[in-house]
N, C-alpha and C. Protein backbone atom coordinates (compact mmCIF):
# COMPACT_ATOMS: atom_id res chain seq x y z
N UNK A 1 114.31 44.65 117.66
CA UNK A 1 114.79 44.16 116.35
C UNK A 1 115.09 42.66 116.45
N UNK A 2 114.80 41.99 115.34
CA UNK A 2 114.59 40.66 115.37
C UNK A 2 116.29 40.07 114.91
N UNK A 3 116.83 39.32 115.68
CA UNK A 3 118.09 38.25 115.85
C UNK A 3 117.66 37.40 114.59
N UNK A 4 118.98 36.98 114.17
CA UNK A 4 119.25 35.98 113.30
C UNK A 4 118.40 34.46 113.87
N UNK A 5 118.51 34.12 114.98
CA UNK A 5 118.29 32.88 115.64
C UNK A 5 115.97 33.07 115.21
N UNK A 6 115.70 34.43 115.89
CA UNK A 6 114.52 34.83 115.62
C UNK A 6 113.78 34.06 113.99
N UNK A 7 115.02 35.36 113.27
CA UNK A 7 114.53 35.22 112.14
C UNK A 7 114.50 33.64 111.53
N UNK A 8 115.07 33.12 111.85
CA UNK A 8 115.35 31.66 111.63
C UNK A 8 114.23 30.43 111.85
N UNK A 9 113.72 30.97 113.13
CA UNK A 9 112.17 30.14 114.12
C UNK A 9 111.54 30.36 113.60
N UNK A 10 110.84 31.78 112.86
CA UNK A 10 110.31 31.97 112.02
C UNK A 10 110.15 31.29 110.78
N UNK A 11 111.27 31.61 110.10
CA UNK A 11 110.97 30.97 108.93
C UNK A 11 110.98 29.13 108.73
N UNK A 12 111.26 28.51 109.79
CA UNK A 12 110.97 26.76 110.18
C UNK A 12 109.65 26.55 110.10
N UNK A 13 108.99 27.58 110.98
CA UNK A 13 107.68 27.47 111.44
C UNK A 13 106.95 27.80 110.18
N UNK A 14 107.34 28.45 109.27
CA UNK A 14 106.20 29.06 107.90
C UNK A 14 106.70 27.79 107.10
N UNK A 15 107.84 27.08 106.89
CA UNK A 15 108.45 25.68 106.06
C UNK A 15 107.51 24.69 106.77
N UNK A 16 107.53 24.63 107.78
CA UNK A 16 106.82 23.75 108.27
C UNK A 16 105.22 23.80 108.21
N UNK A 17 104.80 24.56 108.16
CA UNK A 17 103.48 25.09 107.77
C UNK A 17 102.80 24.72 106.74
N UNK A 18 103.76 25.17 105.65
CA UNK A 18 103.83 25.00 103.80
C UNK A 18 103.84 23.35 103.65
N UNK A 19 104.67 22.85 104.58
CA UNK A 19 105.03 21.49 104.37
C UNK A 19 103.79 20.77 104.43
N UNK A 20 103.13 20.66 105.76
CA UNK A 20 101.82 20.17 105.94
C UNK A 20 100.61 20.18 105.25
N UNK A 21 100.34 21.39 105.40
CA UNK A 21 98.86 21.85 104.09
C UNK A 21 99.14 21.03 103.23
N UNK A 22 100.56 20.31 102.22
CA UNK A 22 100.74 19.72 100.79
C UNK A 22 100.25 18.32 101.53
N UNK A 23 100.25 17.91 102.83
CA UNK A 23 99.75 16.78 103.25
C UNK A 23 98.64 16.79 103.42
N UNK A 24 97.95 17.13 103.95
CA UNK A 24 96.74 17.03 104.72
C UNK A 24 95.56 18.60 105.20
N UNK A 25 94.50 18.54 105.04
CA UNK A 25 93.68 19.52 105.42
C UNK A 25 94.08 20.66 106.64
N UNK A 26 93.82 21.24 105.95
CA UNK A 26 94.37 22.75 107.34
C UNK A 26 93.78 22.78 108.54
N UNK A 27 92.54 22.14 108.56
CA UNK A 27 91.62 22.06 109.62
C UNK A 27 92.19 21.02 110.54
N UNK A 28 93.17 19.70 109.82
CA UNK A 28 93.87 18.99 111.18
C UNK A 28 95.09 19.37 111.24
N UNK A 29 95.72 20.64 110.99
CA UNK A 29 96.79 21.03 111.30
C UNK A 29 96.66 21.85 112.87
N UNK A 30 97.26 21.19 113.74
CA UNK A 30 97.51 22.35 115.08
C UNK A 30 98.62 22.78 115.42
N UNK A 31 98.68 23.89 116.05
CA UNK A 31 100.36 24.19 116.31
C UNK A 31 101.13 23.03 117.22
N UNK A 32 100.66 22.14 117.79
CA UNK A 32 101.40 21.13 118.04
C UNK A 32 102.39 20.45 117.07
N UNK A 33 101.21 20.16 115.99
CA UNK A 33 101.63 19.38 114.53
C UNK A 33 103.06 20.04 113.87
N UNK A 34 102.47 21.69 113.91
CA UNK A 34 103.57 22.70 113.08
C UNK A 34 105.02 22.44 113.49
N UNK A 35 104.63 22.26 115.04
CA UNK A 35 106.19 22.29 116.04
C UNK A 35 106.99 21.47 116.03
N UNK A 36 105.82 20.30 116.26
CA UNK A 36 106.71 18.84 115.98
C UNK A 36 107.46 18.56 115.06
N UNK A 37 106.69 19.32 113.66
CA UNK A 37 107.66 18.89 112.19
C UNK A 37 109.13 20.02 112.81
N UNK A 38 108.70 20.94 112.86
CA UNK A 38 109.93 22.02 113.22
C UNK A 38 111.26 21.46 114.00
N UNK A 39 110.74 20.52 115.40
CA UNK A 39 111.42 19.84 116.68
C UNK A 39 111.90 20.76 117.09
N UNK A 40 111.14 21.71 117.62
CA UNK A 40 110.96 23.07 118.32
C UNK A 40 110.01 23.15 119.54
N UNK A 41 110.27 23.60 120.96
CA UNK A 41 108.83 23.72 121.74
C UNK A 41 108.14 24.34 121.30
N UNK A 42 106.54 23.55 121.99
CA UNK A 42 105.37 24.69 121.23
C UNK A 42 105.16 26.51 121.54
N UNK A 43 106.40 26.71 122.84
CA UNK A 43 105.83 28.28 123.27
C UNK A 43 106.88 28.89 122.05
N UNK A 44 107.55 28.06 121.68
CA UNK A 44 108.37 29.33 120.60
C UNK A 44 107.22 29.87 119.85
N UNK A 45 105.98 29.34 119.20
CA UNK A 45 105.48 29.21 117.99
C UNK A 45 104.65 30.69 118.56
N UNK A 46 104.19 30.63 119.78
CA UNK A 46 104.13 32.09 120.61
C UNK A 46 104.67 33.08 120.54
N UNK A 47 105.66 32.87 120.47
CA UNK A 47 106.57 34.18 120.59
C UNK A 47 106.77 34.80 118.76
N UNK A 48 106.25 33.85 117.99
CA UNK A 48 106.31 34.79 117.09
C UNK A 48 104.68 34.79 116.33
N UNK A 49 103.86 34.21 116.20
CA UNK A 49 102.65 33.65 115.91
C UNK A 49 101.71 34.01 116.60
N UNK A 50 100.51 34.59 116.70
CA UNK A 50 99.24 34.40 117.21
C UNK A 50 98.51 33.09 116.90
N UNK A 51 98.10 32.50 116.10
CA UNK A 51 97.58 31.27 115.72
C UNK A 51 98.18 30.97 113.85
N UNK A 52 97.77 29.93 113.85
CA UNK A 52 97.83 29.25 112.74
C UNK A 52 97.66 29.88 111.48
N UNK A 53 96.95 30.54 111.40
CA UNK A 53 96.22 31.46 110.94
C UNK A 53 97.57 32.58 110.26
N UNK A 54 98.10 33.00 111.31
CA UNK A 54 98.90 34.23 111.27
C UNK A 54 100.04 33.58 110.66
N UNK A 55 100.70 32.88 110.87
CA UNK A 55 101.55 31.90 109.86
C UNK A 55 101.52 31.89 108.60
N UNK A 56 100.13 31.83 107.89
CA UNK A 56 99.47 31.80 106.71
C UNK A 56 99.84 33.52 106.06
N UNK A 57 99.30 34.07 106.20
CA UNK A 57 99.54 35.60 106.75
C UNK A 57 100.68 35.79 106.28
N UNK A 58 102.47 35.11 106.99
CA UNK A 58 103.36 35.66 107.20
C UNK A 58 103.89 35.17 106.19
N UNK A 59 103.11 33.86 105.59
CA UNK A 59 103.71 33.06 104.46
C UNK A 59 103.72 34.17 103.11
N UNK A 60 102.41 34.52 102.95
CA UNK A 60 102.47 35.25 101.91
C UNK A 60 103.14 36.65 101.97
N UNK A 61 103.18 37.32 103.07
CA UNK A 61 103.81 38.58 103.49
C UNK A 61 105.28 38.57 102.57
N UNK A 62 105.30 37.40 103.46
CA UNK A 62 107.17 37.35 103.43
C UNK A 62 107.54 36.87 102.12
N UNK A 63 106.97 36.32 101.18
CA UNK A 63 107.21 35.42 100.38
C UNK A 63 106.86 36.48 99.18
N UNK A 64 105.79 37.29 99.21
CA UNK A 64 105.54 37.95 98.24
C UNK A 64 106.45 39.29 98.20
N UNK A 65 107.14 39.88 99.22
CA UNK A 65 107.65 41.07 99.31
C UNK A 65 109.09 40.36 98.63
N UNK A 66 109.70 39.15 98.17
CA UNK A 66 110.66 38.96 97.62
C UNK A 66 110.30 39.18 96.16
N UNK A 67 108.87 38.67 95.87
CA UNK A 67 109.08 38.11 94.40
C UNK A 67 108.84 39.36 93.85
N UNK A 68 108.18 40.70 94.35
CA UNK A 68 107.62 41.75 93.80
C UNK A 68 108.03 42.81 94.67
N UNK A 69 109.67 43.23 94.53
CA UNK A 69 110.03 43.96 95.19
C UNK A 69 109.69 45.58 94.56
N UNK A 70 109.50 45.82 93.34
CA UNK A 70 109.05 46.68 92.70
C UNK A 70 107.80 47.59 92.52
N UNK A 71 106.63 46.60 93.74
CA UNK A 71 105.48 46.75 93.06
C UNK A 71 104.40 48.08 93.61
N UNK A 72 105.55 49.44 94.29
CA UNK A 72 104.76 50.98 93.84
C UNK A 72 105.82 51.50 92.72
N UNK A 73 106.12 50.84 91.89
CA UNK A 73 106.79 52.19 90.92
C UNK A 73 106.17 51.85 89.92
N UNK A 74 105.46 52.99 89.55
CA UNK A 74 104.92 52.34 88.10
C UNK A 74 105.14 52.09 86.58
N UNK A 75 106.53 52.61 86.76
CA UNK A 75 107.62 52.44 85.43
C UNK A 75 107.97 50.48 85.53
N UNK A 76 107.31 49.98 86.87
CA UNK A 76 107.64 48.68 86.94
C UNK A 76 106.65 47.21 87.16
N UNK A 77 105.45 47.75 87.14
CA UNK A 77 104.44 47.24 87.37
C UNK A 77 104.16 46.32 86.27
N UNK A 78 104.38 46.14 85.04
CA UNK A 78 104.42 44.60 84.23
C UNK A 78 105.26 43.80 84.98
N UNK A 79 106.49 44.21 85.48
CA UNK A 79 107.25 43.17 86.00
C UNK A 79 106.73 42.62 87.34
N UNK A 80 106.30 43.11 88.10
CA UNK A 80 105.55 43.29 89.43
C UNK A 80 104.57 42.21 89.22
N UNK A 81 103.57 42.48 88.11
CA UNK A 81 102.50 41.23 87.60
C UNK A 81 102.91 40.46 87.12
N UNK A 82 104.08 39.97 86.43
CA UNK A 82 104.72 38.85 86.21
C UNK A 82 105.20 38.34 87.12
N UNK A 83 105.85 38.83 88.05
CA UNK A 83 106.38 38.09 88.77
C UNK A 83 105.75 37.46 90.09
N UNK A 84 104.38 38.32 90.63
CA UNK A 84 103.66 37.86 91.41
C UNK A 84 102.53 36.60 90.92
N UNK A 85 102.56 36.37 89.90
CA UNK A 85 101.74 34.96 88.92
C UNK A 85 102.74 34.50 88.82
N UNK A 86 104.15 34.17 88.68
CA UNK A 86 104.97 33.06 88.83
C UNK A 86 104.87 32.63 90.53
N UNK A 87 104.93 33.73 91.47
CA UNK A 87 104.91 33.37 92.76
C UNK A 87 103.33 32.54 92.85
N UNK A 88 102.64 32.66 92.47
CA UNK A 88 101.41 31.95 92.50
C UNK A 88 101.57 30.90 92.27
N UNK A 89 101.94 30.62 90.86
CA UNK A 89 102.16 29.46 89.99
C UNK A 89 103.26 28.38 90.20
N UNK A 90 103.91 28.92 91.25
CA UNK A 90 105.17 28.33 92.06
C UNK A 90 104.31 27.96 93.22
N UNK A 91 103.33 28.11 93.54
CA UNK A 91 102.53 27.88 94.82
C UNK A 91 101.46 27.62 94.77
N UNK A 92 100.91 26.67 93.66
CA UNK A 92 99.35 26.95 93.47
C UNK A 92 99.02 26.05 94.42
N UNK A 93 99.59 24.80 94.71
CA UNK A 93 99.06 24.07 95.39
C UNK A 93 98.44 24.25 96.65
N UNK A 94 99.62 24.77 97.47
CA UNK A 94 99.47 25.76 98.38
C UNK A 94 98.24 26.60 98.99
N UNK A 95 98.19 27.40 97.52
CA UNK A 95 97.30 28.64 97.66
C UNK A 95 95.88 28.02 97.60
N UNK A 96 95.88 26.50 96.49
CA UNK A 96 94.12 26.00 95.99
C UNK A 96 94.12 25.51 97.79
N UNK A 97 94.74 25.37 98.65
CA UNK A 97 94.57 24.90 99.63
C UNK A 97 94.05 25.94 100.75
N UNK A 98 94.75 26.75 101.27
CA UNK A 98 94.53 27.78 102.26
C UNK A 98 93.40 28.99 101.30
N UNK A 99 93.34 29.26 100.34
CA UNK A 99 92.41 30.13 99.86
C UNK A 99 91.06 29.84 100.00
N UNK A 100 90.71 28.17 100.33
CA UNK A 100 89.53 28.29 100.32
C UNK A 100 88.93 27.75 102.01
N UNK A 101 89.90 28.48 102.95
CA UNK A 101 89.36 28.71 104.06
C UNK A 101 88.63 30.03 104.26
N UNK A 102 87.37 29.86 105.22
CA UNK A 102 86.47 30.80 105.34
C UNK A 102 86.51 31.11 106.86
N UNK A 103 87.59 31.83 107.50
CA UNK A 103 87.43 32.34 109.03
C UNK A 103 87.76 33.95 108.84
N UNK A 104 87.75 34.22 110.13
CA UNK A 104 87.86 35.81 109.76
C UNK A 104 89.52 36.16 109.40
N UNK A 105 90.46 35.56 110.09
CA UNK A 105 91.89 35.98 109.76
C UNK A 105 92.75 35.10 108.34
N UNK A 106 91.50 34.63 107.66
CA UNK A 106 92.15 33.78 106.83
C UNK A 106 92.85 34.61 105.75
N UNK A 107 94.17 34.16 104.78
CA UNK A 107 94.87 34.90 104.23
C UNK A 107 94.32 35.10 102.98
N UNK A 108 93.26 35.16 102.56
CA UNK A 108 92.86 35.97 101.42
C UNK A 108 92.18 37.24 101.54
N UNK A 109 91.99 37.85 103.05
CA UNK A 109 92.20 38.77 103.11
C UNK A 109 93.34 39.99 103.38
N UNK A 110 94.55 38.72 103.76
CA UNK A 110 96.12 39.52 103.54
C UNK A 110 96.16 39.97 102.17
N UNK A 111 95.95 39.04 101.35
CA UNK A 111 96.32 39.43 99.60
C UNK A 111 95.08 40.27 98.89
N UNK A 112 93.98 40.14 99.50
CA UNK A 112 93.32 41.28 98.87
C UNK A 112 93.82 42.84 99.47
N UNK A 113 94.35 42.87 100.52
CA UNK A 113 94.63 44.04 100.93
C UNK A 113 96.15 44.57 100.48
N UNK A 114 96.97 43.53 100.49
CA UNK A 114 98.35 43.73 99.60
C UNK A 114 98.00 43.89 97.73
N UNK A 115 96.99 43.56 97.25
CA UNK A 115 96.44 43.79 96.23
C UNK A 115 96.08 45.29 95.90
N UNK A 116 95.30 45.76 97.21
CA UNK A 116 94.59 47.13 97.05
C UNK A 116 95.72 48.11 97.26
N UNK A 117 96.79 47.73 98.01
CA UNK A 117 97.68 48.45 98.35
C UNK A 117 98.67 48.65 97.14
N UNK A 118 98.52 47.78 96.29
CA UNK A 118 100.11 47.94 95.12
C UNK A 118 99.06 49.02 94.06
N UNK A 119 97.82 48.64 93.93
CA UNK A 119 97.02 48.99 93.00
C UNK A 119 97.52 50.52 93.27
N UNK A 120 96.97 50.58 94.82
CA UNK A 120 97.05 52.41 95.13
C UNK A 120 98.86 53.02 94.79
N UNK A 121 99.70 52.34 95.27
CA UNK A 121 100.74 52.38 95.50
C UNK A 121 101.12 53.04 93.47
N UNK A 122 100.55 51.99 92.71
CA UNK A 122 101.19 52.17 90.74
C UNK A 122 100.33 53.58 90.93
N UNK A 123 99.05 54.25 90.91
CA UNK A 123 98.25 54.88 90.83
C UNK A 123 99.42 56.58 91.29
N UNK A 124 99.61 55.91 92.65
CA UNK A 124 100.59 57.19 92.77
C UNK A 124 101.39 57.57 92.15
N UNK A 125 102.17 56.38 92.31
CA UNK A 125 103.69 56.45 91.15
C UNK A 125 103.44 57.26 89.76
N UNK A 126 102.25 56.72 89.54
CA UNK A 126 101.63 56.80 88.00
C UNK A 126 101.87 58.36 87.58
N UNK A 127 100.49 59.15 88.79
CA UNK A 127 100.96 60.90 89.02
C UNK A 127 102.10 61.45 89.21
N UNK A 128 102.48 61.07 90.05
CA UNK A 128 104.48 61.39 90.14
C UNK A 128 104.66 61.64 89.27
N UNK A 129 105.10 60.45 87.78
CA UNK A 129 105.47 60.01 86.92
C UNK A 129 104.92 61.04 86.08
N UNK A 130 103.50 61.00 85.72
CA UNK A 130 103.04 61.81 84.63
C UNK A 130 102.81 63.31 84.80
N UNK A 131 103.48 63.73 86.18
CA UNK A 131 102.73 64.92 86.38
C UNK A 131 100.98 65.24 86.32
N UNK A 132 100.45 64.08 86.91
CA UNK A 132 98.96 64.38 87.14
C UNK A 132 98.54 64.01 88.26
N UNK A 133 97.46 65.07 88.58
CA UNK A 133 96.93 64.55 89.93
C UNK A 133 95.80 63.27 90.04
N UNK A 134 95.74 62.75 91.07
CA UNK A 134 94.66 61.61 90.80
C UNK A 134 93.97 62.18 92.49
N UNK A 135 92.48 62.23 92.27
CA UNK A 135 92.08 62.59 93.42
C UNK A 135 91.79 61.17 94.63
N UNK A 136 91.99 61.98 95.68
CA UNK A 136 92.00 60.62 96.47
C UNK A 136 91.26 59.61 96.99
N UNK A 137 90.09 60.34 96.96
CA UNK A 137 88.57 59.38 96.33
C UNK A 137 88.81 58.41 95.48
N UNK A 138 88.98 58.80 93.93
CA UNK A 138 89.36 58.40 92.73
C UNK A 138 89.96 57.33 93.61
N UNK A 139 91.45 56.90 93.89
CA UNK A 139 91.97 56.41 94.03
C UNK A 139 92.25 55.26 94.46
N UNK A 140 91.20 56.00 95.91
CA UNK A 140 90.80 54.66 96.84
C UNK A 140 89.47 53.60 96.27
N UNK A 141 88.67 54.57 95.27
CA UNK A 141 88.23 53.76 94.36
C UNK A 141 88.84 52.61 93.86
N UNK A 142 89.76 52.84 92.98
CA UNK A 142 90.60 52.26 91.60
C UNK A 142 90.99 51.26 92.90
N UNK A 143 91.71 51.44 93.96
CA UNK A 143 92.33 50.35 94.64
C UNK A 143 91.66 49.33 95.45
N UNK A 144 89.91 49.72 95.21
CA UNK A 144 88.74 48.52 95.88
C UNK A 144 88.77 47.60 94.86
N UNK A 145 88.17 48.77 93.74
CA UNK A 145 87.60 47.98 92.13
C UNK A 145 88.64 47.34 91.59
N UNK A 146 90.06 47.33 91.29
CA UNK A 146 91.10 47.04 90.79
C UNK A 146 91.52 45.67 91.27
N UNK A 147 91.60 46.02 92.81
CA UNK A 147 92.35 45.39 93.52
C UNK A 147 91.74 44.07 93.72
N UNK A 148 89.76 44.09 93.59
CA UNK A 148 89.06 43.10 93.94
C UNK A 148 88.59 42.27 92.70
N UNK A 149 89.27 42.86 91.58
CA UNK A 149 89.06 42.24 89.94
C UNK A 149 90.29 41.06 89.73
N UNK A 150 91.60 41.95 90.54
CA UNK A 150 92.71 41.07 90.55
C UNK A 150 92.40 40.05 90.59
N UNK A 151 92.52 40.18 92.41
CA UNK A 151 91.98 38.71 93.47
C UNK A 151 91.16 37.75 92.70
N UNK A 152 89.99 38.50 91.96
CA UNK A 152 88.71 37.42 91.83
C UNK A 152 89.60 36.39 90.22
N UNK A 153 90.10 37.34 89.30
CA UNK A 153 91.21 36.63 88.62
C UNK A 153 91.74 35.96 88.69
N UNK A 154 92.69 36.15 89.62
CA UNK A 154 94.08 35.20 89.81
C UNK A 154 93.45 34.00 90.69
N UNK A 155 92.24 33.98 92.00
CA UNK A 155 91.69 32.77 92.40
C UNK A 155 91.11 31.75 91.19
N UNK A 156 90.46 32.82 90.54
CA UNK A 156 90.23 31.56 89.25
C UNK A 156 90.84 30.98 88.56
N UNK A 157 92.03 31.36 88.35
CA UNK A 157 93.14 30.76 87.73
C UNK A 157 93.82 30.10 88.35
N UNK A 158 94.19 29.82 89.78
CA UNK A 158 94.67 29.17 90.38
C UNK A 158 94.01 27.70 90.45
N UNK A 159 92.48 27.79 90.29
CA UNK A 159 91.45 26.91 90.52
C UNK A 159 91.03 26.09 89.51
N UNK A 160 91.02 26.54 88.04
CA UNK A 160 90.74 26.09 87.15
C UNK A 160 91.29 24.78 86.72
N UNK A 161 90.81 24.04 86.35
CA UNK A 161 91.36 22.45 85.89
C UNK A 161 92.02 22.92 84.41
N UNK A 162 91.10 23.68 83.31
CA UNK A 162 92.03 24.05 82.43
C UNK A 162 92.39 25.60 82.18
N UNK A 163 92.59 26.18 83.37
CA UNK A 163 93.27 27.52 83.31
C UNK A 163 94.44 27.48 81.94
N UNK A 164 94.51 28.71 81.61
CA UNK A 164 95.20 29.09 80.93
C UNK A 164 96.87 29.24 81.10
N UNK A 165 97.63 29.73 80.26
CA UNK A 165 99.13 29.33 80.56
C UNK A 165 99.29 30.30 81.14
N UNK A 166 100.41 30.52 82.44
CA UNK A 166 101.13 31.89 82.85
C UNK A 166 101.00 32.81 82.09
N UNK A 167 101.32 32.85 81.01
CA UNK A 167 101.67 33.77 80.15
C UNK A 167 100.57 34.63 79.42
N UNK A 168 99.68 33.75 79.24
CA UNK A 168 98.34 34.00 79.07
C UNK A 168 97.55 34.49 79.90
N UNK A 169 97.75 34.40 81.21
CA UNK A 169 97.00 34.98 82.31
C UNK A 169 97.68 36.35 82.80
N UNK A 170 98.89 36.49 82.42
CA UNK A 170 99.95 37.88 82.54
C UNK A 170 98.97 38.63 81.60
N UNK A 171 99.07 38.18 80.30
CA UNK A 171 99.09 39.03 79.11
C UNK A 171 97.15 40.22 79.57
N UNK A 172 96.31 38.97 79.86
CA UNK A 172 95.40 39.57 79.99
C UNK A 172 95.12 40.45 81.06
N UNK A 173 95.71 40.60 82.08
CA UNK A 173 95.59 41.01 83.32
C UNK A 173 96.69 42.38 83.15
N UNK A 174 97.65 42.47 82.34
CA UNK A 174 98.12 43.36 81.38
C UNK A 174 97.68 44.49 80.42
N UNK A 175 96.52 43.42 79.76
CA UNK A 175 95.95 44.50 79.11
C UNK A 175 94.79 45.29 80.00
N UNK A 176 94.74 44.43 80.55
CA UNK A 176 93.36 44.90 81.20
C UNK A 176 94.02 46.18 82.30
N UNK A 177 94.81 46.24 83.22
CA UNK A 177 95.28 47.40 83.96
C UNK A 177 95.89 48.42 82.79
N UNK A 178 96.50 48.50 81.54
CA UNK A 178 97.20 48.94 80.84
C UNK A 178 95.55 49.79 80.09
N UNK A 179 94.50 48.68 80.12
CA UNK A 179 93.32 49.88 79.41
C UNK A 179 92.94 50.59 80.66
N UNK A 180 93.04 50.00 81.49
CA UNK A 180 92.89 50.86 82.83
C UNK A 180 93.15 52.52 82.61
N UNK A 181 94.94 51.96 82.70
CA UNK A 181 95.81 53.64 82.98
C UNK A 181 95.51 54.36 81.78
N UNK A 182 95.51 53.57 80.67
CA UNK A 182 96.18 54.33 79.49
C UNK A 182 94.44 55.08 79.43
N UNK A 183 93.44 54.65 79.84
CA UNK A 183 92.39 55.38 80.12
C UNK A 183 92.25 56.98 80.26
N UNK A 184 92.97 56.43 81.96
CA UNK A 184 93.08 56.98 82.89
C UNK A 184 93.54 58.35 82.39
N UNK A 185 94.70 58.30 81.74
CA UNK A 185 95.62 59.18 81.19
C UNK A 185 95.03 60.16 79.82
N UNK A 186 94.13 59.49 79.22
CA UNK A 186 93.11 60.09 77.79
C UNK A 186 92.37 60.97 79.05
N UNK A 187 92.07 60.44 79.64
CA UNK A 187 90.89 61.70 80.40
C UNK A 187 91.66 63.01 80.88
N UNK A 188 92.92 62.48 81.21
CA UNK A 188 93.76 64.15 81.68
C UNK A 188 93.93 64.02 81.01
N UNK A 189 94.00 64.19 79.76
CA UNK A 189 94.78 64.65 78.60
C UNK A 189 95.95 64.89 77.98
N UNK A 190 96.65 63.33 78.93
CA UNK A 190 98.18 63.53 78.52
C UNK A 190 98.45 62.56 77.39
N UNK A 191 97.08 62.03 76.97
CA UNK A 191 97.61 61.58 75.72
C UNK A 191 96.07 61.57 74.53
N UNK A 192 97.10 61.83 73.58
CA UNK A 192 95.88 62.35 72.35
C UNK A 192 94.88 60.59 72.02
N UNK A 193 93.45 61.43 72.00
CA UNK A 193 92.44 60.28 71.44
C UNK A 193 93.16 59.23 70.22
N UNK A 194 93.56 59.79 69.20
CA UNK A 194 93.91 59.60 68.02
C UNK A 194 95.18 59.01 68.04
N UNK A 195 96.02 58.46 69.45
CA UNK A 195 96.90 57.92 69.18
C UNK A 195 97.23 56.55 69.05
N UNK A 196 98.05 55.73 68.30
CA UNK A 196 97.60 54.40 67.80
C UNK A 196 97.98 53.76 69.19
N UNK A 197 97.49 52.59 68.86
CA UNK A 197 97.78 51.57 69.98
C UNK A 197 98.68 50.77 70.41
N UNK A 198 99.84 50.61 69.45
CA UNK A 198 101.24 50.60 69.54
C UNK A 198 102.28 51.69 70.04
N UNK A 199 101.66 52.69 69.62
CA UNK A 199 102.54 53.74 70.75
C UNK A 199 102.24 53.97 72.16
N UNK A 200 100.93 52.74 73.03
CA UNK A 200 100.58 53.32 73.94
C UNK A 200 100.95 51.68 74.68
N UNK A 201 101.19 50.63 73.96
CA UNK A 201 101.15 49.24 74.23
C UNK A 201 102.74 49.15 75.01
């Protein structure tokens, strides 16, 4: 179990991390660089880090499990998508930076997989919730296709010179999982064809 002092090296080393990228290309960042800003030796960066890389990783790990503490219940999942596009939008700079590295441990495959995982995670909740089963095929479906519609979303919006407002990028990404479920839910038949769209909004 990780010490206060631990937890602490840690989080210097991910500040310090964040700090740099807003300076300069990721490609001349080395863990020397990371340490020095820190004024930390470089074997600490060992003891919690595999490479540079994994930093990136821990940034979003750690950073996103605050802003979207909600995000398998599915009585909570608007808030979950709001609040993970403010964490974006609080970080775009950031993100237009490290997202468009191409190695194998780079962190857009942390967030596509924390993506596929909340997707699966509402999906469950969802059955719980409604008393329906969702088969697990199905599922792991919905959490490739879902999860990889997100991602391809929210990168474009991060990227765009005239992206749209927060709010605007919630709303659609809203409706769009909301025609998802509320789909989802017409096919088991827990809710009538004929019902208006305000009682389902």
């Amino acid at each position: 179990m990780e010490g206060v002092d631990d937890v602490t090296t840690k989080e210097k080393i991910m500040a310090a991390t964040k700090q740099l990228v807003a300076s300069q290309p990721f490609n001349n960042i080395t863990v020397t660089t990371i340490m020095t800003v820190t004024g930390m030796r470089r074997q600490s960066f060992y003891d919690h880090f595999r490479d540079k890389y994994d930093v990136l990783a821990a940034i979003y790990s750690t950073e996103v499990k605050r802003a979207v503490r909600y995000c398998g219940n599915y009585r909570f999942w608007p808030q979950t998508l709001l609040s993970m596009l403010q964490y974006f939008d609080d970080n775009r700079y950031f993100y237009q930076h490290v997202l468009k590295l191409d190695v194998q441990n780079a962190p857009e495959e942390v967030i596509k997989a924390h993506l596929r995982s909340m997707v699966g995670s509402i999906f469950k909740s969802l059955g719980d919730y409604e008393k329906v089963s969702i088969d697990s095929d199905y599922c792991s479906f919905l959490q490739g296709t879902l999860g990889a519609a997100l991602y391809h979303s929210l990168k474009k919006w991060l990227y765009e010179s005239n992206a749209v407002s927060l709010q605007t990028e919630y709303q659609f990404l809203k409706y769009y999982l909301e025609d998802g479920i509320n789909g989802f839910l017409l096919r088991t038949r827990r809710l009538s064809p004929s019902i208006q769209q305000n009682e389902i909004a």
